[in-house]
Protein backbone atom coordinates (compact mmCIF):
# COMPACT_ATOMS: atom_id res chain seq x y z
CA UNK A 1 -28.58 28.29 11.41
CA UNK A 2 -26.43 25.03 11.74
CA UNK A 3 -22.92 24.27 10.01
CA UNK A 4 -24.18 23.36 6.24
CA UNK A 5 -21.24 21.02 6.70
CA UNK A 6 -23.00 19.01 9.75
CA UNK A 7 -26.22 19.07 7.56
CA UNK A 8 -25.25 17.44 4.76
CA UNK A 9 -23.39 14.92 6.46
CA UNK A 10 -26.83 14.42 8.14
CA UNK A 11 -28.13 13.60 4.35
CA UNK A 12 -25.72 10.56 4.22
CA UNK A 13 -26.25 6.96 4.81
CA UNK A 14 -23.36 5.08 6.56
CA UNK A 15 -23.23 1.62 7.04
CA UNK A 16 -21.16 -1.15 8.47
CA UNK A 17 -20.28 -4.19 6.25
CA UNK A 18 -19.65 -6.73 8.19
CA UNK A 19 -20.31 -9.43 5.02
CA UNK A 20 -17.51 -10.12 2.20
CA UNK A 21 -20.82 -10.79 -0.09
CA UNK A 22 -21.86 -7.24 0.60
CA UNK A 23 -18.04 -5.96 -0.53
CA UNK A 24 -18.39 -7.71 -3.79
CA UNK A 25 -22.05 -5.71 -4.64
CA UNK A 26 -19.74 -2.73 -3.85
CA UNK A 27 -17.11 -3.36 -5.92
CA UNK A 28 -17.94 -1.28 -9.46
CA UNK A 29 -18.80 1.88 -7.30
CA UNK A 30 -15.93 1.78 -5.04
CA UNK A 31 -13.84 0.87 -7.69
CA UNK A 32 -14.73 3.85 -9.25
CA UNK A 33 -13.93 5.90 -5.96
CA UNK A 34 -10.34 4.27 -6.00
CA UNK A 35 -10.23 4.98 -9.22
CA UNK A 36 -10.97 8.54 -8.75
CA UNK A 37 -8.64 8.70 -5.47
CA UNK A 38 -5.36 7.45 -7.69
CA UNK A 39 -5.57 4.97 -5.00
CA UNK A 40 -3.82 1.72 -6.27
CA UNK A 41 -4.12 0.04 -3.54
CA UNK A 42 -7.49 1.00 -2.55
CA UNK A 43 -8.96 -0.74 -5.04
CA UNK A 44 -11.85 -3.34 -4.44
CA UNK A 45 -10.00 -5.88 -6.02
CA UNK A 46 -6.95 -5.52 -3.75
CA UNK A 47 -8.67 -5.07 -0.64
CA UNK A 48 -11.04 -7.95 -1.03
CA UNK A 49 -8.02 -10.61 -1.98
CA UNK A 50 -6.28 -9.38 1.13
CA UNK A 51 -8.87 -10.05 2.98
CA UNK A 52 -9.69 -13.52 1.75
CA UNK A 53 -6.31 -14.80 1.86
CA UNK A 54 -4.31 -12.99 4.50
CA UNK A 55 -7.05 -11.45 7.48
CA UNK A 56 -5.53 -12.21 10.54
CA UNK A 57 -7.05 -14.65 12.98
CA UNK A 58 -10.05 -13.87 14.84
CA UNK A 59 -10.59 -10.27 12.94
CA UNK A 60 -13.67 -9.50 11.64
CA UNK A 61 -14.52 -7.12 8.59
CA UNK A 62 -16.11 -3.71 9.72
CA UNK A 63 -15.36 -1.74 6.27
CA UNK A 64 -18.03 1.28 6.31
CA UNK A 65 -19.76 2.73 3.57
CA UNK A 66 -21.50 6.06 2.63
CA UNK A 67 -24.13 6.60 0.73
CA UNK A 68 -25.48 10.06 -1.10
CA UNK A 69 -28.91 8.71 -2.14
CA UNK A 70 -27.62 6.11 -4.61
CA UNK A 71 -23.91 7.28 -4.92
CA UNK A 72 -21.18 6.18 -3.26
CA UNK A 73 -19.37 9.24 -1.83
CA UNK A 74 -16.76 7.54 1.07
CA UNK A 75 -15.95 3.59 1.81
CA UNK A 76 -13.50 3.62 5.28
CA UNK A 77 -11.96 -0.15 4.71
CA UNK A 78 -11.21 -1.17 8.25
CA UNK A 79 -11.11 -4.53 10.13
CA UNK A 80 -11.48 -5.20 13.62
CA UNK A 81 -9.45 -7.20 15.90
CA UNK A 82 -10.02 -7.43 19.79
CA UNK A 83 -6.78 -8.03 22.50
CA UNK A 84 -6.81 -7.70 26.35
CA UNK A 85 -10.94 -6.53 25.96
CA UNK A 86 -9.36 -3.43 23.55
CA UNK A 87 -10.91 -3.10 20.32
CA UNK A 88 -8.66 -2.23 17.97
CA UNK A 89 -9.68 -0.96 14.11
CA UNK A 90 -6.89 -0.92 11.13
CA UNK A 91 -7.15 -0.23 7.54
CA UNK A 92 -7.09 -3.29 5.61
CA UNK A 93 -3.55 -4.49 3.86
CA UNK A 94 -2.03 -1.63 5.78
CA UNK A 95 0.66 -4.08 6.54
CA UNK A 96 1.34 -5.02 3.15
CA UNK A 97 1.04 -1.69 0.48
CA UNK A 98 1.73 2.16 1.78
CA UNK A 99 -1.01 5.02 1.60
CA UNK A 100 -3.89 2.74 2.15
CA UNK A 101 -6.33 4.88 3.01
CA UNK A 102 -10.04 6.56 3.55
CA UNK A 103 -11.86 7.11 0.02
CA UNK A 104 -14.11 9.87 -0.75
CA UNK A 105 -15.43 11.64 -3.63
CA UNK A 106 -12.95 14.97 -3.59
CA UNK A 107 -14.97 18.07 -2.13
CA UNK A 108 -16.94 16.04 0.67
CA UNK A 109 -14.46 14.58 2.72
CA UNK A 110 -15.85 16.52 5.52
CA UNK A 111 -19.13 15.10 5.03
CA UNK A 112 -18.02 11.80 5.11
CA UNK A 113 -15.81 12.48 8.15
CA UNK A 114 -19.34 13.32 9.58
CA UNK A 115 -21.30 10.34 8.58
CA UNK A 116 -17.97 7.95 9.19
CA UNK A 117 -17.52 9.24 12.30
CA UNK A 118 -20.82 8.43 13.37
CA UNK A 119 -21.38 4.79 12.37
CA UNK A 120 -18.21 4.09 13.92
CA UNK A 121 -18.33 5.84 17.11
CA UNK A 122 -22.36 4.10 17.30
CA UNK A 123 -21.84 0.52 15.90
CA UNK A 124 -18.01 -0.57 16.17
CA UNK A 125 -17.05 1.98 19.14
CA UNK A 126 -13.54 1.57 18.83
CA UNK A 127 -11.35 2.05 21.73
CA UNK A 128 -8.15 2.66 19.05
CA UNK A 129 -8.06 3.64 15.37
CA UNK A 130 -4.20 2.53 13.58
CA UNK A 131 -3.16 4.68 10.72
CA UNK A 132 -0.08 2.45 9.56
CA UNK A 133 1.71 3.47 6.29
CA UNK A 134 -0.43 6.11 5.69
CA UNK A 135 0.58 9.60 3.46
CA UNK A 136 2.17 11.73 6.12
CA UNK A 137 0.07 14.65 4.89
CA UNK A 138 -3.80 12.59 5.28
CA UNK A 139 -5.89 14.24 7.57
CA UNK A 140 -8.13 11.24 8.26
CA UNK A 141 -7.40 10.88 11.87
CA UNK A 142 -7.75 14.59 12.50
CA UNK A 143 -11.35 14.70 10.94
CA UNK A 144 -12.69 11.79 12.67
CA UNK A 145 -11.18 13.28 15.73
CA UNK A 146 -12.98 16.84 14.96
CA UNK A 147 -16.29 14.98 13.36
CA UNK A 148 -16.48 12.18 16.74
CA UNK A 149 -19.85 12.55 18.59
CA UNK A 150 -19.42 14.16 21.77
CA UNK A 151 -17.07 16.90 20.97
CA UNK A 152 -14.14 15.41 22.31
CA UNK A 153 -11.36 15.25 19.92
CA UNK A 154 -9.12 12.09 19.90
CA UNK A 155 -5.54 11.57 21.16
CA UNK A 156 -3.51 11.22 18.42
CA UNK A 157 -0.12 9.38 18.59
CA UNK A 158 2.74 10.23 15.98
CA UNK A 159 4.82 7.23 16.09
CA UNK A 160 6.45 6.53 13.04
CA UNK A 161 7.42 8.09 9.59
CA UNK A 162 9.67 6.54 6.60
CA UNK A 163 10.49 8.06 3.28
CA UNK A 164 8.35 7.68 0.73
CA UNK A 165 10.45 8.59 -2.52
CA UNK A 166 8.30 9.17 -5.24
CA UNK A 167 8.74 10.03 -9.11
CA UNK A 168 6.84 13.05 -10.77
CA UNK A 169 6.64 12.13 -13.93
CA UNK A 170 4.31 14.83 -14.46
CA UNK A 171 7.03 17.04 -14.08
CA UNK A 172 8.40 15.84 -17.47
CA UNK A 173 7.15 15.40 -20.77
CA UNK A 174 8.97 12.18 -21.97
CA UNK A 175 10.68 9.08 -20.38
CA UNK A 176 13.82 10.86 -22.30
CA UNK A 177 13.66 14.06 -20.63
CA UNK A 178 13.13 12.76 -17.34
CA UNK A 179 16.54 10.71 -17.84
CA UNK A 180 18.02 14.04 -19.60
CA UNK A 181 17.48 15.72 -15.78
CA UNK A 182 19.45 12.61 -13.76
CA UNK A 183 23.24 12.91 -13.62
CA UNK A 184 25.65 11.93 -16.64
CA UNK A 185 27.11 8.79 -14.57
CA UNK A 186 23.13 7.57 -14.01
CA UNK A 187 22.43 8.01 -17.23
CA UNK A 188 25.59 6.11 -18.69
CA UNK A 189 25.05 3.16 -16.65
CA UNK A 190 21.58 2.60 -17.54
CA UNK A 191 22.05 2.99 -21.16
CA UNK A 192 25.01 0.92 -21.21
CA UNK A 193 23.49 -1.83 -18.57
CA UNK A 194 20.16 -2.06 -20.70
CA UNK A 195 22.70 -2.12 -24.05
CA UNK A 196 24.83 -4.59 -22.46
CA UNK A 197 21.33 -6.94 -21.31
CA UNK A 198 20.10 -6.97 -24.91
CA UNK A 199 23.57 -7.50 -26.15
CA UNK A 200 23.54 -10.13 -24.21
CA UNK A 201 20.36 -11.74 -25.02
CA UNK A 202 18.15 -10.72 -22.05
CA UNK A 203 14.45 -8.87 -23.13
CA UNK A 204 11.91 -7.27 -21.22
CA UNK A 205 8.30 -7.86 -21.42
CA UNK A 206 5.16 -7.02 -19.90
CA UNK A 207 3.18 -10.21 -18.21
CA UNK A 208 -0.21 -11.06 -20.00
CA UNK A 209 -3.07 -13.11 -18.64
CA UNK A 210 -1.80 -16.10 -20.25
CA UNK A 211 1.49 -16.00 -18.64
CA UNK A 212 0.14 -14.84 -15.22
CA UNK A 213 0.70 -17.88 -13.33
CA UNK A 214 4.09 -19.12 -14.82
CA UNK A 215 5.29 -15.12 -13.94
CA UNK A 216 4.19 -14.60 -10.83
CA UNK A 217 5.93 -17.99 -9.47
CA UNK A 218 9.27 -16.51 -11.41
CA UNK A 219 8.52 -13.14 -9.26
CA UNK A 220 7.81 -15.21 -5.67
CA UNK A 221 11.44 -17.30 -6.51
CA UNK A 222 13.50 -13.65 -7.63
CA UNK A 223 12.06 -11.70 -4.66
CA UNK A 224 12.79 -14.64 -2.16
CA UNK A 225 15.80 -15.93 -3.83
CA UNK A 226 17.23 -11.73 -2.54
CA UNK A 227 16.33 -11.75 1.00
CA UNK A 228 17.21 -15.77 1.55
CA UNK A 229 20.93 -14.01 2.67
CA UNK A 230 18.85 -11.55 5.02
CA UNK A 231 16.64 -13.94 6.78
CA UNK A 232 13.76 -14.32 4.52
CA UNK A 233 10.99 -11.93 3.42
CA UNK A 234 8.01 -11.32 5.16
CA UNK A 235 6.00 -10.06 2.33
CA UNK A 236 6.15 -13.03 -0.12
CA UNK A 237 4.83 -16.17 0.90
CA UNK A 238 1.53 -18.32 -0.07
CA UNK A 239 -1.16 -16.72 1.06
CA UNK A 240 0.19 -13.32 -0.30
CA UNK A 241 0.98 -15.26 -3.56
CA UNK A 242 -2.59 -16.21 -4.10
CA UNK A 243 -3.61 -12.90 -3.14
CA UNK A 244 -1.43 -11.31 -5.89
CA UNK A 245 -2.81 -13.94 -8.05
CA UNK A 246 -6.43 -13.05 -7.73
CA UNK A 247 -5.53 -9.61 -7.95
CA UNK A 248 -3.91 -10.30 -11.11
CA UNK A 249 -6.23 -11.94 -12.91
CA UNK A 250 -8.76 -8.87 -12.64
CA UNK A 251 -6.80 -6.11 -13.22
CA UNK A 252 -3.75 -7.39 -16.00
CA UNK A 253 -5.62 -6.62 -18.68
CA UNK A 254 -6.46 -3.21 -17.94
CA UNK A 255 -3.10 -2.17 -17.62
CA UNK A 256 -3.77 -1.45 -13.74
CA UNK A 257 -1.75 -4.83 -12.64
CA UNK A 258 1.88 -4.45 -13.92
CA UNK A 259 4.44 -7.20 -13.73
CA UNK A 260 7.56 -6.83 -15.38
CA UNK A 261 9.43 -9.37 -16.38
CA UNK A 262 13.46 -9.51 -17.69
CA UNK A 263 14.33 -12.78 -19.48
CA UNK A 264 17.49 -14.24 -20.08
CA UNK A 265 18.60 -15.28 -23.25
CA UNK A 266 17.37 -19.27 -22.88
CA UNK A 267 13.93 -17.20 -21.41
CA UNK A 268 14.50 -17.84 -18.12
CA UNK A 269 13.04 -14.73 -15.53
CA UNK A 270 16.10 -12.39 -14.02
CA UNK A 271 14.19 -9.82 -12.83
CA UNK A 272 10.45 -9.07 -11.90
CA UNK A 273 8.84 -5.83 -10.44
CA UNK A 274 5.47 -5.53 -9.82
CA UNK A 275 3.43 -2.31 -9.73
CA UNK A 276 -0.21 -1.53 -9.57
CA UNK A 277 -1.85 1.52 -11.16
CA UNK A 278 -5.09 3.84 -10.80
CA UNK A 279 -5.65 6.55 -12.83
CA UNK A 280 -2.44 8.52 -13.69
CA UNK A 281 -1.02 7.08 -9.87
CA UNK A 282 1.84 3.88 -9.76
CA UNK A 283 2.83 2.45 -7.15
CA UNK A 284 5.60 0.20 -6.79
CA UNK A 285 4.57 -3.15 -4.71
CA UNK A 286 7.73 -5.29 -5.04
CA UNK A 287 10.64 -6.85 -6.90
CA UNK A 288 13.55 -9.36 -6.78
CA UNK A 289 16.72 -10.25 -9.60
CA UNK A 290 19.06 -12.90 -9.90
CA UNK A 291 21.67 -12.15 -8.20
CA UNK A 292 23.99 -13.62 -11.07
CA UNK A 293 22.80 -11.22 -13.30
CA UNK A 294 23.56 -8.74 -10.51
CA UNK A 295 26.62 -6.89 -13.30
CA UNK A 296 24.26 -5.29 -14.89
CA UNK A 297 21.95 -3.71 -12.42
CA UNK A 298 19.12 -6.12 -13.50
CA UNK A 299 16.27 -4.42 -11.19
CA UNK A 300 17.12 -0.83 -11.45
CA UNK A 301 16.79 -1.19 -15.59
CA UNK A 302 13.16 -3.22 -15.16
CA UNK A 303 11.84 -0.52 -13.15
CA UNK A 304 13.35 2.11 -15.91
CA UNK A 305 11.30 0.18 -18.00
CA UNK A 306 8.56 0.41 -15.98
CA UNK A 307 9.16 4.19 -15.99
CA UNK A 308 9.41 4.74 -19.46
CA UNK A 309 6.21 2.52 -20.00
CA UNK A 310 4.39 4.74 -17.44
CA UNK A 311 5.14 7.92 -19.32
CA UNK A 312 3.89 6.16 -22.68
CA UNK A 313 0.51 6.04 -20.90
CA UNK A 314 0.43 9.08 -19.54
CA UNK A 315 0.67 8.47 -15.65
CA UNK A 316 1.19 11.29 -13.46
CA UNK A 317 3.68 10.04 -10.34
CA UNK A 318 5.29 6.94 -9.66
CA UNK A 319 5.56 5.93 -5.92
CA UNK A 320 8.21 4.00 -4.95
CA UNK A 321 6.77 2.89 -1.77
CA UNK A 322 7.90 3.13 1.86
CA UNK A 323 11.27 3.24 3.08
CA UNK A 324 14.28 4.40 1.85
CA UNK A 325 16.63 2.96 -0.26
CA UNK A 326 20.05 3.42 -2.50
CA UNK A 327 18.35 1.96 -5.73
CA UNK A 328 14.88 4.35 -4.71
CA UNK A 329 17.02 7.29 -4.46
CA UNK A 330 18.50 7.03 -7.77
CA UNK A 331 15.16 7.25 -9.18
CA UNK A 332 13.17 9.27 -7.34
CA UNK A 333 12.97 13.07 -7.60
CA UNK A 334 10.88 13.57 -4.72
CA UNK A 335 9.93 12.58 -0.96
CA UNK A 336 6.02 12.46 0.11
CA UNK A 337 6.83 10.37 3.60
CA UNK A 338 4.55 7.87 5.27
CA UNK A 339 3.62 7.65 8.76
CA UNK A 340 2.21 5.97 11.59
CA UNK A 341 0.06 7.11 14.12
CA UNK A 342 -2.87 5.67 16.48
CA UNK A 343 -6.59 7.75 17.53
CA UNK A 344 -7.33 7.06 20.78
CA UNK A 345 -11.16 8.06 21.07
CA UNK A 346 -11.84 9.66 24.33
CA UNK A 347 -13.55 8.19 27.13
CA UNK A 348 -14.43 5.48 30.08
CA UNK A 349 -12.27 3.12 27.94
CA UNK A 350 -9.82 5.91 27.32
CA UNK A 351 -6.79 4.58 29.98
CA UNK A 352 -7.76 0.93 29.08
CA UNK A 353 -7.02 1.41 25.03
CA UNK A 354 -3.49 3.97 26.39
CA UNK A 355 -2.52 0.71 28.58
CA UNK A 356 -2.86 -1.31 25.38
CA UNK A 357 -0.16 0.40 23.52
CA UNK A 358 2.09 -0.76 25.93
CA UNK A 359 3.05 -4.04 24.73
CA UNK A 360 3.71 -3.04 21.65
CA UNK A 361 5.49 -0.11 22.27
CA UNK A 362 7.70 -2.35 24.12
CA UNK A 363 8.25 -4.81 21.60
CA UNK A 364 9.66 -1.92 19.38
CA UNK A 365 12.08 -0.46 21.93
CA UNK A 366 13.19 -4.45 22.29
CA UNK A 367 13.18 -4.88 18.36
CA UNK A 368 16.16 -2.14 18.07
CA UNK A 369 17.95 -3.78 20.41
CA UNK A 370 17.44 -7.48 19.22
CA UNK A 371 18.34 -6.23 16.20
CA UNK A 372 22.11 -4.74 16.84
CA UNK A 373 22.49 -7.97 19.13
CA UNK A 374 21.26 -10.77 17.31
CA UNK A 375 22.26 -9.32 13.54
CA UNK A 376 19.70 -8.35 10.19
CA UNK A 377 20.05 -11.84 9.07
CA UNK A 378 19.05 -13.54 12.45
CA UNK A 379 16.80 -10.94 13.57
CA UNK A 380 14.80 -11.12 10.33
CA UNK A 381 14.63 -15.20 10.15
CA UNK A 382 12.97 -14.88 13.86
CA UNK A 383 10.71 -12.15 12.68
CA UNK A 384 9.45 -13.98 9.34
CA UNK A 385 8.92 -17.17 11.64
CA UNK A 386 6.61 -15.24 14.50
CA UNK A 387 5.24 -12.98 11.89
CA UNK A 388 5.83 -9.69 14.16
């Protein structure tokens, strides 16, 4: 008698989509899988604007899909990308949001390891799979390793991982009692910053469709206007403001697109943070102040706004996203780390895709040191120009 597991997996459909078209005929059922996942950034309408305004050159889509009969049960959203006749597969906006991911429908994840594995090992044979930002604990990798055809399980490469502080806000019952658990001085500073911003005239409020456009430039000129002193940021720029725009418009008015905005008293933005939501899940994406304003702590009350709001709806955890920081730590009560790692599929192309890694391992080992020698400021201004 077989493995039932094997079996069923034989049951499933998987296909390659290869077509943007065919993504958008996708989009209520794997929304609904996102949706299902907590997966913020997993969403259809996420994915899809990356792809439309930030794919890299020369990549082409190779998302994969799986099928139960009519229901969606898995969607892998991949692109591929060739270099030095290695082709390469990584999970689409990787570079840009943390815990992007494989979806499945919870209970069949070995299934659709089997039916994943299979499309991709027959139709896109990939000489290297990149996990990058992914939840330290996913077992992706490992089950398309166990699942490949052959029986040969991949070389997997553990290169990377970064904090990932996180808020449980399940682990409260109220914005209130949350703050009752941080220490007395947090506590006193954030009442007394947020009394001494309304005292002051500033107010916080929650963008709406209608205000969209106007916001989102006031986030793009607060979020660059911080890192202008650090050499520029490499997440905000047009293409990614269009993105976020698109995005945006879909999901504001269900609550699952979040910008919040701090005015000053003539209504001019301080402070933006931007966080996207999926069922009970909220993720942090990005924020910037006005440095001016920077007395009062301007970004660290927005996003206790942003907490407080979340607990009014009920949300479960609030991710901070990857990478530590002083303001993150003061919020966070937890750590769920991210990670990257690379699948190297076994076989003849096995020492070819190994050689790959090369370059880029040595561009890493040089970044450290171009960074101590040429300074953050410099180093970052040469990064945001090459886009490495």
């Amino acid at each position: 008698m077989g493995d039932p597991t094997v079996d069923r997996a034989e049951c499933l459909a998987a296909v390659v989509i290869e077509d943007g078209a065919q993504l958008d005929a996708l989009a209520p059922a794997w929304d609904r899988l996102a949706e299902d996942a907590g997966s913020p950034f997993g969403a259809p309408t996420w994915v899809r604007a990356w792809w439309r305004h930030l794919a890299p050159r020369g990549a082409r889509l190779a998302v994969v899909a799986v099928h139960d009969a009519d229901e969606l049960v898995g969607l892998a959203p991949f692109y591929a990308s060739r270099r030095l006749g290695v082709t390469v597969l990584r999970l689409i906006s990787a570079d840009l949001a943390s815990r992007v991911d494989i979806l499945a429908r919870p209970g069949r994840e070995l299934e659709v390891a089997g039916a994943l594995a299979g499309a991709l090992a027959a139709e896109l044979r990939p000489d290297v799979l990149r996990w990058e930002g992914v939840d330290a604990s996913t077992r992706w990798p490992q089950r398309l390793s166990h699942a490949w055809p052959g029986g040969r399980a991949h070389r997997l490469s553990h290169e990377l991982a970064r904090p990932g502080p996180v808020l449980e806000l399940a682990a409260h019952s109220s914005y209130e009692e949350w703050l009752a658990a941080k220490s007395r001085h947090f506590r006193r500073r954030l009442r007394q910053g947020r009394r001494a911003l309304e005292r002051d005239g500033a107010s916080f409020r929650l963008a709406v469709r209608a205000s969209l456009d106007r916001d989102l430039g006031s986030f793009g000129r607060l979020h660059s206007a911080r890192w202008q002193g650090r050499g520029g940021s490499l997440a905000v720029n047009a293409e990614t403001m269009a993105m976020l725009r698109e995005v945006g418009e879909e999901l504001i008015e269900s609550g699952r697109f979040r910008l919040w905005m701090l005015d000053g008293p003539g209504g001019e933005p301080v402070s933006a943070e931007l966080l996207l939501a999926a069922r009970g899940e909220v993720a942090s994406w990005n924020g910037g102040f006005d440095a001016d304003w920077g007395k009062y702590s301007p970004g660290i009350a927005t996003l206790a706004v942003a907490i407080e709001d979340a607990y009014e709806r009920g949300d479960r955890r609030l991710d901070l996203g990857g990478g530590a920081a002083e303001y993150k730590d003061r919020l966070a009560d937890g750590d769920s780390p991210v990670a990257w790692q690379t699948s190297f599929p076994r076989g003849a192309r096995y020492p070819l895709a190994r050689l790959w890694r090369l370059p880029e391992q040595t561009a890493r080992r040089f970044s450290g040191s171009a960074k101590s020698l040429l300074g953050p400021v410099a180093y970052n201004r040469i990064r945001r120009t090459l886009r490495v």
